[in-house]
N, C-alpha and C. Protein backbone atom coordinates (compact mmCIF):
# COMPACT_ATOMS: atom_id res chain seq x y z
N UNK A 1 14.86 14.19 1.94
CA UNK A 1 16.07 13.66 2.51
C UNK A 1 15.76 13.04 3.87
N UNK A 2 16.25 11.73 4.18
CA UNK A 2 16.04 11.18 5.50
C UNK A 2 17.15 11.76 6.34
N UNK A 3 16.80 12.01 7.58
CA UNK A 3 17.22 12.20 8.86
C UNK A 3 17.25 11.28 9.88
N UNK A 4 18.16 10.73 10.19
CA UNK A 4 18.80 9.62 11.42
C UNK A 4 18.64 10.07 12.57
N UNK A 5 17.80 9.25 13.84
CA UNK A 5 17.26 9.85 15.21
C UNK A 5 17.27 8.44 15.55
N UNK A 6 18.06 8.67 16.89
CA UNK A 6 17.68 7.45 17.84
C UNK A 6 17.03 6.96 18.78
N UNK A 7 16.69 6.37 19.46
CA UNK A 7 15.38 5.67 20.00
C UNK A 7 15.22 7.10 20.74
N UNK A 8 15.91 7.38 21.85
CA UNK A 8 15.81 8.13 22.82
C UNK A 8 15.73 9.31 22.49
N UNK A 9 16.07 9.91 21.53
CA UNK A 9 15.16 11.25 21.04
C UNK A 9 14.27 10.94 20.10
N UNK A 10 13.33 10.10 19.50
CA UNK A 10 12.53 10.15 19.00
C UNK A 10 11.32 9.76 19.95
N UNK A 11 11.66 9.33 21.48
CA UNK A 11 10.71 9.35 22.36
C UNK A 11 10.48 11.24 22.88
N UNK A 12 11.82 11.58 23.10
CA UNK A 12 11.41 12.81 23.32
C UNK A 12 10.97 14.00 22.94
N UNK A 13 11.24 13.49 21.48
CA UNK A 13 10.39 14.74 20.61
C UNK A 13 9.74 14.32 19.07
N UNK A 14 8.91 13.40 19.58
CA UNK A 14 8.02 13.16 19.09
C UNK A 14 6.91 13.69 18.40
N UNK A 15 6.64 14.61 18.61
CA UNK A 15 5.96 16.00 18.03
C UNK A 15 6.43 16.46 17.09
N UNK A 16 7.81 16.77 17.56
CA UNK A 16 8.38 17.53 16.44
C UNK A 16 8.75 16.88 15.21
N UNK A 17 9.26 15.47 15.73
CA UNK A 17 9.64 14.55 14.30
C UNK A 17 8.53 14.40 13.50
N UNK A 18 7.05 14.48 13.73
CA UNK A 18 5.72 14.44 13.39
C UNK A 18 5.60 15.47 12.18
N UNK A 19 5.83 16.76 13.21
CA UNK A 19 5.65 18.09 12.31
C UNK A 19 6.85 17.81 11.14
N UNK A 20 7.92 17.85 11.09
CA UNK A 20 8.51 17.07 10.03
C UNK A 20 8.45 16.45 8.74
N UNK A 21 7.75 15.47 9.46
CA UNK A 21 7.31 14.16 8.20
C UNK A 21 6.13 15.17 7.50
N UNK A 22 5.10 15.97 8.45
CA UNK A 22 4.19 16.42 7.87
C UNK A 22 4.68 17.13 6.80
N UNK A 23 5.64 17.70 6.87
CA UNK A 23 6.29 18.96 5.96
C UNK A 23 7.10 18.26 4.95
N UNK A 24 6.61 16.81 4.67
CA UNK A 24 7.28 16.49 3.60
C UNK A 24 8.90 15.70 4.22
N UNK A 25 9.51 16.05 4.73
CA UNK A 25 10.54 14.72 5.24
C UNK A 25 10.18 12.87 5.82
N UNK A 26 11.46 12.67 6.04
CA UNK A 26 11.17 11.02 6.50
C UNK A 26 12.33 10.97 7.24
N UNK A 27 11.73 10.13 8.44
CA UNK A 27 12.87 9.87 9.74
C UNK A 27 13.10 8.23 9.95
N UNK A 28 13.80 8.52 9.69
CA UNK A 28 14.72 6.79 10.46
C UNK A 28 14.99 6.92 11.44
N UNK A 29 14.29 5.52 12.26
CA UNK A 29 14.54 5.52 13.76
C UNK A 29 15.95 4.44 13.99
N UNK A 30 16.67 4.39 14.30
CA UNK A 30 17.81 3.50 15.12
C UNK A 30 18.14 3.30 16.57
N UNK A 31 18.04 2.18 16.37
CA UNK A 31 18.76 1.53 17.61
C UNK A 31 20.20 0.94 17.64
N UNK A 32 20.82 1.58 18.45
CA UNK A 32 22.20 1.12 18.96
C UNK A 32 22.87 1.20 17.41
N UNK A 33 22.25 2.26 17.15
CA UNK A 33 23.22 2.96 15.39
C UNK A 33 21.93 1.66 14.00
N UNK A 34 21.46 1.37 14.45
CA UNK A 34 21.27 0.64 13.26
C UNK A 34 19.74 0.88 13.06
N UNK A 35 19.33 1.24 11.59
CA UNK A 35 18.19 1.79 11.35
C UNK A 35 17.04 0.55 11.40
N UNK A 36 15.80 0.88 12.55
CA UNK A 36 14.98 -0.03 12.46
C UNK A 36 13.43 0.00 11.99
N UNK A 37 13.22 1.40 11.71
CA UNK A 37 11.83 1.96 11.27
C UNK A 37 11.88 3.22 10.83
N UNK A 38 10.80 3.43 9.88
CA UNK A 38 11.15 4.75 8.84
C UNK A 38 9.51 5.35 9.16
N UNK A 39 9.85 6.65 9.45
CA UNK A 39 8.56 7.52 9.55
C UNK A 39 8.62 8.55 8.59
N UNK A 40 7.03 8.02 7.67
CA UNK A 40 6.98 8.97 6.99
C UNK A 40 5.21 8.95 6.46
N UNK A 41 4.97 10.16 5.55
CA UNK A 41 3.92 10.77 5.99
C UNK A 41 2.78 9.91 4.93
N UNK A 42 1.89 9.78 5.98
CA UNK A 42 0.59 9.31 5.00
C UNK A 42 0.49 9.99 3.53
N UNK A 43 -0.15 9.29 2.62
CA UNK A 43 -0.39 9.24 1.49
C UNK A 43 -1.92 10.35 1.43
N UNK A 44 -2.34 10.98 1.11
CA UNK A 44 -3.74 11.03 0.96
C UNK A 44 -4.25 10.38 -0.17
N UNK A 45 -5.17 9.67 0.10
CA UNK A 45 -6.00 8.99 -0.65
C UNK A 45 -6.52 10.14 -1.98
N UNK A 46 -6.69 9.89 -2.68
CA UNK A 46 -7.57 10.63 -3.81
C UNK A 46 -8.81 10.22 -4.23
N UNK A 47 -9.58 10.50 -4.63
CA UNK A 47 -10.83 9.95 -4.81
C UNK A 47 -10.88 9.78 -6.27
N UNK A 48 -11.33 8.17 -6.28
CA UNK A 48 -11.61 7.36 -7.35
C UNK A 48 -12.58 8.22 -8.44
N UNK A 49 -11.77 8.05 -9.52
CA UNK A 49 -12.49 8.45 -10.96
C UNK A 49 -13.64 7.68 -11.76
N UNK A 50 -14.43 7.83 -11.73
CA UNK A 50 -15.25 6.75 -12.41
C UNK A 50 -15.01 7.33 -14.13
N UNK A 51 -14.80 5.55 -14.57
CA UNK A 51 -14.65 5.68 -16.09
C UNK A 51 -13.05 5.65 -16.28
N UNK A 52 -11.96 5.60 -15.20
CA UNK A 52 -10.69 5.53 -15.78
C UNK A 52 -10.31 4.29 -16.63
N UNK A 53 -10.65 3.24 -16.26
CA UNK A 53 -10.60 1.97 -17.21
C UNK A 53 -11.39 2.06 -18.74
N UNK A 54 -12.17 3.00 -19.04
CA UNK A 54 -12.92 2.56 -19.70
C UNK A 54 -12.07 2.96 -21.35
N UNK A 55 -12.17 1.40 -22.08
CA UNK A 55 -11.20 1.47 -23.35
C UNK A 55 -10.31 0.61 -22.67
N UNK A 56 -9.93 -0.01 -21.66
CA UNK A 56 -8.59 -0.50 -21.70
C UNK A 56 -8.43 -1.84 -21.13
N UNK A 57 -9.99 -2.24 -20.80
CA UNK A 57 -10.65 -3.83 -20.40
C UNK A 57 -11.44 -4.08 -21.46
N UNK A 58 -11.13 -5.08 -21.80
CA UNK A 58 -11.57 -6.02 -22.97
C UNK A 58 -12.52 -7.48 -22.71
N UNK A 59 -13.65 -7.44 -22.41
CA UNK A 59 -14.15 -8.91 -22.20
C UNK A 59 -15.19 -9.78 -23.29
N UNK A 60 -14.71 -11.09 -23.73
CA UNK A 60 -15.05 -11.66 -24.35
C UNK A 60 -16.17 -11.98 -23.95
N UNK A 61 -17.08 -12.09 -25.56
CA UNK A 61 -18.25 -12.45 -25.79
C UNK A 61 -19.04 -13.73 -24.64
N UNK A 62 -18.13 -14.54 -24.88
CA UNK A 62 -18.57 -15.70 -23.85
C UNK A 62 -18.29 -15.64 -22.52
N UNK A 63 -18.15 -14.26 -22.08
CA UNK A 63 -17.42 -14.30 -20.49
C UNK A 63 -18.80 -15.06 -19.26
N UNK A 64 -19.69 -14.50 -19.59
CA UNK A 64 -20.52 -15.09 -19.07
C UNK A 64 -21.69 -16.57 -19.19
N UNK A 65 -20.95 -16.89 -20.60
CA UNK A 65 -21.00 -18.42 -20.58
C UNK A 65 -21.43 -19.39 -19.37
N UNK A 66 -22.17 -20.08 -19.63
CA UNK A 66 -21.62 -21.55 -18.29
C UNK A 66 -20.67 -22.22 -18.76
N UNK A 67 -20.30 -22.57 -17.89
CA UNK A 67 -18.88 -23.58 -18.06
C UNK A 67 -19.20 -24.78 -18.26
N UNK A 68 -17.93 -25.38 -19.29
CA UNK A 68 -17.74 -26.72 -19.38
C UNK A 68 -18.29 -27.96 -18.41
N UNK A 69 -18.99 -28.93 -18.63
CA UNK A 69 -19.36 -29.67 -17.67
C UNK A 69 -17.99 -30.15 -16.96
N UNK A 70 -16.75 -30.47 -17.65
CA UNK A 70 -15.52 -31.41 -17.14
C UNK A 70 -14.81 -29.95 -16.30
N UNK A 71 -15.16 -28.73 -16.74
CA UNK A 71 -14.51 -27.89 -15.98
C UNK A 71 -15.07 -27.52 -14.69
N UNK A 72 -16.34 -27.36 -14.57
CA UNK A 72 -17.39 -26.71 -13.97
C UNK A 72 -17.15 -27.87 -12.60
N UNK A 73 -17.20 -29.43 -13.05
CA UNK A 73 -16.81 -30.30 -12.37
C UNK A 73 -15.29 -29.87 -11.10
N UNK A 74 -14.13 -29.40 -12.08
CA UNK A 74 -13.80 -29.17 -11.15
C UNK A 74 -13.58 -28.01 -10.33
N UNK A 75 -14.43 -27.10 -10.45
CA UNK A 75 -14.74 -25.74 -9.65
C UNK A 75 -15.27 -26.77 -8.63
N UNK A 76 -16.12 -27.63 -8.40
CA UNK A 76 -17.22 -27.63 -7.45
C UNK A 76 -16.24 -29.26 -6.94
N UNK A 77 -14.94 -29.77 -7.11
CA UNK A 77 -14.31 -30.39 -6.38
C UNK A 77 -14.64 -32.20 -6.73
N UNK A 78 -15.35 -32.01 -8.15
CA UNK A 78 -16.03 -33.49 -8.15
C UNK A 78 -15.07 -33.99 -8.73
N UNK A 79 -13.67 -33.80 -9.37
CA UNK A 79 -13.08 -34.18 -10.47
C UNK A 79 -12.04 -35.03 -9.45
């Protein structure tokens, strides 16, 4: 659930709105009543799985082909 704090107490207790977000909430900051920034808590990263794609990318035989001369042309801007 978000909690509404305005400029001037979120300068002064800053810490505490911190410990907060840490614990899983999110704070909206406002100015002069109107909400202008939302604090809330980093994501932790997870560490990458090797092999999650695997089965679900498909690449054709010719992927590594050379290309078309009329195409290849215009990769390299001659066209």
């Amino acid at each position: 659930m978000s909690k509404v704090v305005n400029m001037h107490e979120a300068k002064s207790n800053l810490s505490r709105l911190v410990e907060e977000v840490e614990a899983g909430g999110e704070i909206i900051l406002a100015r002069a009543g109107k909400p202008v920034a939302r604090l809330v808590p980093i994501r932790s990263s997870a560490r990458r799985r090797l092999g999650r794609w695997k089965g679900k990318v498909q690449m054709s035989d010719d992927f590594d082909a050379p290309l078309p001369a009329e195409e290849l042309a215009a990769w390299e801007g001659r066209r």
